[in-house]
PDB file of N, CA and C in Angstrom:
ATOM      1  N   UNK A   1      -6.258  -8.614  -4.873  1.00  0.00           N
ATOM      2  CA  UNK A   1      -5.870  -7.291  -4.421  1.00  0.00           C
ATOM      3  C   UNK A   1      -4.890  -6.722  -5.442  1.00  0.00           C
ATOM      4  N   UNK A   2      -5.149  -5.422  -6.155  1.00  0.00           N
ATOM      5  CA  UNK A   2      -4.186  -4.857  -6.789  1.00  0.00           C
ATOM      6  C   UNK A   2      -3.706  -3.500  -5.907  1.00  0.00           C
ATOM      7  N   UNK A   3      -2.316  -3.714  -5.839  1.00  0.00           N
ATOM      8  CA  UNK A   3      -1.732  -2.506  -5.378  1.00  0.00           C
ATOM      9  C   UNK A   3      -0.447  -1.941  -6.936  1.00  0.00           C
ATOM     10  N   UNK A   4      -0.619  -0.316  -7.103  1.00  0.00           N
ATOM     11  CA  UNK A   4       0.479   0.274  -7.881  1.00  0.00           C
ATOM     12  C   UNK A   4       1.779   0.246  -6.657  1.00  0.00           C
ATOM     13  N   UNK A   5       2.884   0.361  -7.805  1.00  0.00           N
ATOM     14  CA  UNK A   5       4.152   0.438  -7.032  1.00  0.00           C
ATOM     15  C   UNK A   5       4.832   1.911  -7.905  1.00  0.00           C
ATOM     16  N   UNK A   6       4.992   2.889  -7.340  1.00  0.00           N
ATOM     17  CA  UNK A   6       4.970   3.834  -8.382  1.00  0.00           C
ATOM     18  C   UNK A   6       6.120   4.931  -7.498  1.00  0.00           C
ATOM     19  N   UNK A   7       7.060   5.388  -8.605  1.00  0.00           N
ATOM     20  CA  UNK A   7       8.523   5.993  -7.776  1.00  0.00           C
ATOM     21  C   UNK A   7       8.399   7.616  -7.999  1.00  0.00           C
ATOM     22  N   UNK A   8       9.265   8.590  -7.102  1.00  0.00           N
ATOM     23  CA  UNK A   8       9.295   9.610  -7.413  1.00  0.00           C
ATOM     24  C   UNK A   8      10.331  10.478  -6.718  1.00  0.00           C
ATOM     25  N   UNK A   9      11.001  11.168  -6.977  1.00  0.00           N
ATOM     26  CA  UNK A   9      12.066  11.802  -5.743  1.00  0.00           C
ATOM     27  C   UNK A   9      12.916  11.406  -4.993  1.00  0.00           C
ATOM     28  N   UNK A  10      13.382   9.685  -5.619  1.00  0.00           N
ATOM     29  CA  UNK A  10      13.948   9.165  -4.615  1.00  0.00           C
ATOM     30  C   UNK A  10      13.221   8.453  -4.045  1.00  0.00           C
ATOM     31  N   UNK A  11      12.462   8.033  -3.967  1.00  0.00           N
ATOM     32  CA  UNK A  11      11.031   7.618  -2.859  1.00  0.00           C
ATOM     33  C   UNK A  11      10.515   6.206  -3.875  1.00  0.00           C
ATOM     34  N   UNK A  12      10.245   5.379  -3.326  1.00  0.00           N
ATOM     35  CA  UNK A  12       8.983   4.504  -3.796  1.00  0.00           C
ATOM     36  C   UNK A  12       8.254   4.021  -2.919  1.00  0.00           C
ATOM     37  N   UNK A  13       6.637   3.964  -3.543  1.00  0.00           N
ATOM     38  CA  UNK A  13       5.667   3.540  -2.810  1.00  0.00           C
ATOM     39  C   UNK A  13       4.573   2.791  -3.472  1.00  0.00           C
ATOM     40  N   UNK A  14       3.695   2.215  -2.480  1.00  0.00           N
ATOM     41  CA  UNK A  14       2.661   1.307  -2.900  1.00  0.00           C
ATOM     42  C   UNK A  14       1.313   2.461  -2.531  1.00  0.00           C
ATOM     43  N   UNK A  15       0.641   2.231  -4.100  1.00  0.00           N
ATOM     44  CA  UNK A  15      -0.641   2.638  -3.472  1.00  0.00           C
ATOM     45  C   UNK A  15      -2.138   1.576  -3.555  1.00  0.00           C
ATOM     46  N   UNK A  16      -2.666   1.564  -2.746  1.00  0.00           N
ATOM     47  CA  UNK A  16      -3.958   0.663  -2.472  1.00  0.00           C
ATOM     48  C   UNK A  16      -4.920   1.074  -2.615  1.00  0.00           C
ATOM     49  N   UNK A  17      -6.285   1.107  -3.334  1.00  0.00           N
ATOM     50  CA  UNK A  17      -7.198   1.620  -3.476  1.00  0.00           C
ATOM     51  C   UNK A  17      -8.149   0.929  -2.958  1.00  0.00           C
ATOM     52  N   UNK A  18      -9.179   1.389  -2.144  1.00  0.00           N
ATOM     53  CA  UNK A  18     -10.274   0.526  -1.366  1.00  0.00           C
ATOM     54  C   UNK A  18     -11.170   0.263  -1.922  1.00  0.00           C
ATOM     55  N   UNK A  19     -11.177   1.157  -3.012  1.00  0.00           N
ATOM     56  CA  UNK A  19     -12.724   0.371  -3.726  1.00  0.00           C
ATOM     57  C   UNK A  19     -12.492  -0.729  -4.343  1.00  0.00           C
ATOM     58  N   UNK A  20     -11.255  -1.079  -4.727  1.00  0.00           N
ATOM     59  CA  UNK A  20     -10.979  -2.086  -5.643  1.00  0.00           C
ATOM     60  C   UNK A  20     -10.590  -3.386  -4.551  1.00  0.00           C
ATOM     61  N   UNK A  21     -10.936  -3.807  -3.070  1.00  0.00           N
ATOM     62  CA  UNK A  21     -11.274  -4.590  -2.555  1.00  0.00           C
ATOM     63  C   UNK A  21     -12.774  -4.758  -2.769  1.00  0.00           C
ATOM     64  N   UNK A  22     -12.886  -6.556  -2.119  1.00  0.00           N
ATOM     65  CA  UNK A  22     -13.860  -6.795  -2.699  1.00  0.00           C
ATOM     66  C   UNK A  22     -14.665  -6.755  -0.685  1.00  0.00           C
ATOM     67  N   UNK A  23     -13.773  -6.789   0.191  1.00  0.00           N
ATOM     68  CA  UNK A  23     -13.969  -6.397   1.565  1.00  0.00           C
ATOM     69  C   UNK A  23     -12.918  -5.801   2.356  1.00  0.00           C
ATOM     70  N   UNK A  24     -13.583  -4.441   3.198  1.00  0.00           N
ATOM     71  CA  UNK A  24     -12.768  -4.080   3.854  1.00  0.00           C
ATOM     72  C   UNK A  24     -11.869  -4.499   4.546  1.00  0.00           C
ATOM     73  N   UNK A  25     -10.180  -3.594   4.891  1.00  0.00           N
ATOM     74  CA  UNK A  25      -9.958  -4.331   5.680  1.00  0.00           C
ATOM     75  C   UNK A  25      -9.322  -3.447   7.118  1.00  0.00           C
ATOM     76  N   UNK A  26      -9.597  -4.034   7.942  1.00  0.00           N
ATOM     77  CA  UNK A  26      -9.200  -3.110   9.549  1.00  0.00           C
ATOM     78  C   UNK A  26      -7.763  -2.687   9.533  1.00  0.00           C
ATOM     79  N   UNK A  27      -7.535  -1.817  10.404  1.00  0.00           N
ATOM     80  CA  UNK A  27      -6.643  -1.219  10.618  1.00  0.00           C
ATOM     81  C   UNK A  27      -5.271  -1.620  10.714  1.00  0.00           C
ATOM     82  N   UNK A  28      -5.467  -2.686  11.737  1.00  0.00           N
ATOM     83  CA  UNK A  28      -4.579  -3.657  12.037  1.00  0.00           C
ATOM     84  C   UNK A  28      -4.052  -4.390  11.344  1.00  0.00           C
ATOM     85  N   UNK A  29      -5.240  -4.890   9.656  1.00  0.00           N
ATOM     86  CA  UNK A  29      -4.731  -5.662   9.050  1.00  0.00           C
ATOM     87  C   UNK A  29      -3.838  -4.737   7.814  1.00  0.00           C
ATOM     88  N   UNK A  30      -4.489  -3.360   7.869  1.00  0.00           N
ATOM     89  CA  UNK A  30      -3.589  -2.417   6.905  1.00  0.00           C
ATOM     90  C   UNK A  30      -1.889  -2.259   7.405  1.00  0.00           C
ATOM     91  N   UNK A  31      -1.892  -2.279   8.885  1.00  0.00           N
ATOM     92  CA  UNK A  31      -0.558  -2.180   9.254  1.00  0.00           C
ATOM     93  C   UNK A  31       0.671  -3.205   9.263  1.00  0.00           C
ATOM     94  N   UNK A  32      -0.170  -4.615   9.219  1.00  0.00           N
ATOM     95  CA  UNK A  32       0.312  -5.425   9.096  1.00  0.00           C
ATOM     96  C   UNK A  32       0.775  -5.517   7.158  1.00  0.00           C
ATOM     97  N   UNK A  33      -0.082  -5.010   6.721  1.00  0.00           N
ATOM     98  CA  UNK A  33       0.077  -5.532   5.049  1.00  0.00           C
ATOM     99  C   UNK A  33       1.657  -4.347   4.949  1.00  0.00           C
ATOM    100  N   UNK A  34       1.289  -3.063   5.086  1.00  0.00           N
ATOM    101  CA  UNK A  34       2.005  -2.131   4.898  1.00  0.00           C
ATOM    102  C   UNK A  34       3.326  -2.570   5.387  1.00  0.00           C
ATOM    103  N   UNK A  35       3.764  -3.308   6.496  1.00  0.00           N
ATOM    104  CA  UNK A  35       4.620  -3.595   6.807  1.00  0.00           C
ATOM    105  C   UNK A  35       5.791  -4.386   6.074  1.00  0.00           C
ATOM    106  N   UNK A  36       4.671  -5.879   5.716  1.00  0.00           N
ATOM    107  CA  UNK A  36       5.174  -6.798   4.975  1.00  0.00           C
ATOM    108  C   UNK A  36       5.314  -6.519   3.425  1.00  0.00           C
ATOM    109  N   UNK A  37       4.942  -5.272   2.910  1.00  0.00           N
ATOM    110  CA  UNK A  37       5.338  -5.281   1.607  1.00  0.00           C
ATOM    111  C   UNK A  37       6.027  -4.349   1.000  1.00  0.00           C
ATOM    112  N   UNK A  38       6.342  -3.446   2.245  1.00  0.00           N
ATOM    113  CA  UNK A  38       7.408  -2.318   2.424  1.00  0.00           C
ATOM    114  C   UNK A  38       8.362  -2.953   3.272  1.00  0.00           C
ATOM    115  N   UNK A  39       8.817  -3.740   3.231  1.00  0.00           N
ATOM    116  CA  UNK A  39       9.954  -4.285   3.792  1.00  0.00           C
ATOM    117  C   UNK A  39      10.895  -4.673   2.947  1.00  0.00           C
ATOM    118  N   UNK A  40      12.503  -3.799   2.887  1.00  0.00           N
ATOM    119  CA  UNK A  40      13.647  -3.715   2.159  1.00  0.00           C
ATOM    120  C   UNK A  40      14.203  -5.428   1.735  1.00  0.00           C
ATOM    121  N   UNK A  41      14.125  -6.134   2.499  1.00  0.00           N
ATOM    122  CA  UNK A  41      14.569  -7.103   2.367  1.00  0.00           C
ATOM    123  C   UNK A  41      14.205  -8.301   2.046  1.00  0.00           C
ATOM    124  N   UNK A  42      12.478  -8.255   2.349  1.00  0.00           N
ATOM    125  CA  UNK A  42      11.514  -9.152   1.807  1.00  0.00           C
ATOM    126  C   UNK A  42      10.447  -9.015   1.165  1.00  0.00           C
ATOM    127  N   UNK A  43      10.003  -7.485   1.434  1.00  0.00           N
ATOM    128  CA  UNK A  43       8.837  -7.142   0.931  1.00  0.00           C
ATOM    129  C   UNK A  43       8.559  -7.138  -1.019  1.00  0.00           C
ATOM    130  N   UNK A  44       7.130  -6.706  -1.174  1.00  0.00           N
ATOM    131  CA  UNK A  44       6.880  -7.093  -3.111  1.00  0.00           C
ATOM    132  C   UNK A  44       7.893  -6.393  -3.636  1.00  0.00           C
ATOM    133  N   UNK A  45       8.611  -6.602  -4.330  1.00  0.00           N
ATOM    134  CA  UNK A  45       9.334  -5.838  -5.461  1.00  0.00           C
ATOM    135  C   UNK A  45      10.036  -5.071  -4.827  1.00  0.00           C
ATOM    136  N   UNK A  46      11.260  -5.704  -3.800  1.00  0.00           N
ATOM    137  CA  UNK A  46      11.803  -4.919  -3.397  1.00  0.00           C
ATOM    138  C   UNK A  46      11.346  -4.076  -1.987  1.00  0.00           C
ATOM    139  N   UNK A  47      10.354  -4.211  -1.802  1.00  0.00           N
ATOM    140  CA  UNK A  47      10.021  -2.951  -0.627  1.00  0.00           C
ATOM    141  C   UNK A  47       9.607  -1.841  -0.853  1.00  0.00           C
ATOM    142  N   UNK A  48       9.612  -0.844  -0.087  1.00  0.00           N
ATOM    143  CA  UNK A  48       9.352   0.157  -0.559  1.00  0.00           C
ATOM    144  C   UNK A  48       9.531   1.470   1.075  1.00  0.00           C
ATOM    145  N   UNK A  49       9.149   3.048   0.495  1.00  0.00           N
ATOM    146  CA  UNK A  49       9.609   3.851   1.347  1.00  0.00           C
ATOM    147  C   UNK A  49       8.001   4.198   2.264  1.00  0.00           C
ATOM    148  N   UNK A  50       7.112   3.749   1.435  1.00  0.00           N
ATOM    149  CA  UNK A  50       5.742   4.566   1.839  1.00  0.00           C
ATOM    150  C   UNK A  50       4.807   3.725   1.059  1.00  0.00           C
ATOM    151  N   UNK A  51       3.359   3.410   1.998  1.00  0.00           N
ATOM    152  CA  UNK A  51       2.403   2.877   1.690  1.00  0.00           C
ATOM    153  C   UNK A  51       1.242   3.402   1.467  1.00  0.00           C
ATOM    154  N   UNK A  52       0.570   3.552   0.783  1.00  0.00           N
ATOM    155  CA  UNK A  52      -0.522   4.553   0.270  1.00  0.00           C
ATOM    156  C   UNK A  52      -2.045   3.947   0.170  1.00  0.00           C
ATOM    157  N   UNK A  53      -2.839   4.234   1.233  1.00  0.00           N
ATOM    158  CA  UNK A  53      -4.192   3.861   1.036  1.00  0.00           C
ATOM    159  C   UNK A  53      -5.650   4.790   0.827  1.00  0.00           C
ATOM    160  N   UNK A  54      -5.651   4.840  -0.372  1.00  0.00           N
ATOM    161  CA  UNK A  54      -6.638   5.275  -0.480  1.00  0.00           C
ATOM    162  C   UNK A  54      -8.369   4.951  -0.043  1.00  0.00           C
ATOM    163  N   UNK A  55      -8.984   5.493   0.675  1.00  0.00           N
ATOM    164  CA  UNK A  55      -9.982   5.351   1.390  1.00  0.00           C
ATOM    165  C   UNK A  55     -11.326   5.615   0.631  1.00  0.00           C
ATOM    166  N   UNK A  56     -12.299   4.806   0.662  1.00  0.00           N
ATOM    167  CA  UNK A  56     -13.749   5.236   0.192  1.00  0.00           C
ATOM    168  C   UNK A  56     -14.118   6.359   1.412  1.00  0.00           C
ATOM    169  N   UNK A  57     -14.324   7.136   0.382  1.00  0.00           N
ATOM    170  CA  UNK A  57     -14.957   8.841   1.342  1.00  0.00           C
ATOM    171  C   UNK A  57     -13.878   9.696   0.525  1.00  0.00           C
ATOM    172  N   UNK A  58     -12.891   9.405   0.207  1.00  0.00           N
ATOM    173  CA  UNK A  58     -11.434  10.350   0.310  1.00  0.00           C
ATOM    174  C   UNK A  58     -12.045  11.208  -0.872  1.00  0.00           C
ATOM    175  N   UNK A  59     -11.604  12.682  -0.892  1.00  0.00           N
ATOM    176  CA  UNK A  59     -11.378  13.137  -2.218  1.00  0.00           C
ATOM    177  C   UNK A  59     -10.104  13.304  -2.890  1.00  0.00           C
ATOM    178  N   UNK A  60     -10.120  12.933  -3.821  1.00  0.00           N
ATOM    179  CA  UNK A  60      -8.828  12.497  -4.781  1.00  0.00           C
ATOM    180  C   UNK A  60      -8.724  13.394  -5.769  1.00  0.00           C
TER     181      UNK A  60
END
Protein backbone atom coordinates (compact mmCIF):
# COMPACT_ATOMS: atom_id res chain seq x y z
CA UNK A 1 0.00 0.00 0.00
CA UNK A 2 1.39 3.41 -0.89
CA UNK A 3 -0.07 6.35 0.76
CA UNK A 4 1.44 10.36 0.06
CA UNK A 5 1.83 12.38 3.23
CA UNK A 6 1.66 15.84 1.82
CA UNK A 7 1.30 19.43 3.98
CA UNK A 8 -0.41 22.66 3.31
CA UNK A 9 -1.91 25.60 5.40
CA UNK A 10 -1.05 24.31 8.46
CA UNK A 11 -2.73 21.04 7.75
CA UNK A 12 -1.18 17.62 6.95
CA UNK A 13 -2.61 14.76 5.31
CA UNK A 14 -2.48 11.31 3.86
CA UNK A 15 -3.66 10.64 0.52
CA UNK A 16 -4.64 6.98 -0.71
CA UNK A 17 -5.28 6.13 -4.07
CA UNK A 18 -7.51 3.06 -4.91
CA UNK A 19 -6.26 2.08 -7.92
CA UNK A 20 -2.99 1.53 -6.59
CA UNK A 21 -4.50 -1.31 -4.24
CA UNK A 22 -4.20 -4.49 -5.41
CA UNK A 23 -7.96 -5.18 -3.47
CA UNK A 24 -10.54 -3.16 -2.31
CA UNK A 25 -11.04 -2.19 0.86
CA UNK A 26 -14.58 -1.64 2.93
CA UNK A 27 -15.51 1.07 4.67
CA UNK A 28 -14.92 -0.03 7.94
CA UNK A 29 -11.57 -1.05 7.10
CA UNK A 30 -10.91 2.66 5.58
CA UNK A 31 -12.01 4.03 9.00
CA UNK A 32 -10.12 1.97 10.87
CA UNK A 33 -6.78 2.65 8.67
CA UNK A 34 -7.59 6.48 8.71
CA UNK A 35 -7.68 6.37 12.26
CA UNK A 36 -4.52 4.54 13.02
CA UNK A 37 -2.36 6.58 10.82
CA UNK A 38 -3.73 9.92 11.64
CA UNK A 39 -3.16 9.49 15.06
CA UNK A 40 -0.89 12.39 16.82
CA UNK A 41 0.78 10.17 18.97
CA UNK A 42 1.21 6.94 17.17
CA UNK A 43 0.16 7.22 13.88
CA UNK A 44 2.88 7.05 10.31
CA UNK A 45 5.04 9.96 10.48
CA UNK A 46 3.69 11.62 13.05
CA UNK A 47 -0.08 11.57 12.33
CA UNK A 48 -1.77 13.65 10.61
CA UNK A 49 -4.95 16.31 10.31
CA UNK A 50 -6.92 14.59 7.33
CA UNK A 51 -7.09 11.40 5.38
CA UNK A 52 -7.60 11.40 1.76
CA UNK A 53 -9.09 8.61 -0.37
CA UNK A 54 -9.26 8.69 -3.57
CA UNK A 55 -11.91 6.46 -5.20
CA UNK A 56 -12.06 4.51 -8.63
CA UNK A 57 -15.05 6.44 -10.40
CA UNK A 58 -13.76 9.86 -8.84
CA UNK A 59 -12.91 12.67 -11.20
CA UNK A 60 -9.68 14.16 -10.31
Amino acid sequence: MQMLKVHGSNNDFFILDEKNLENSITEDELVTLAKKVCDRKNGLHGGATVFYMLQRGMLV
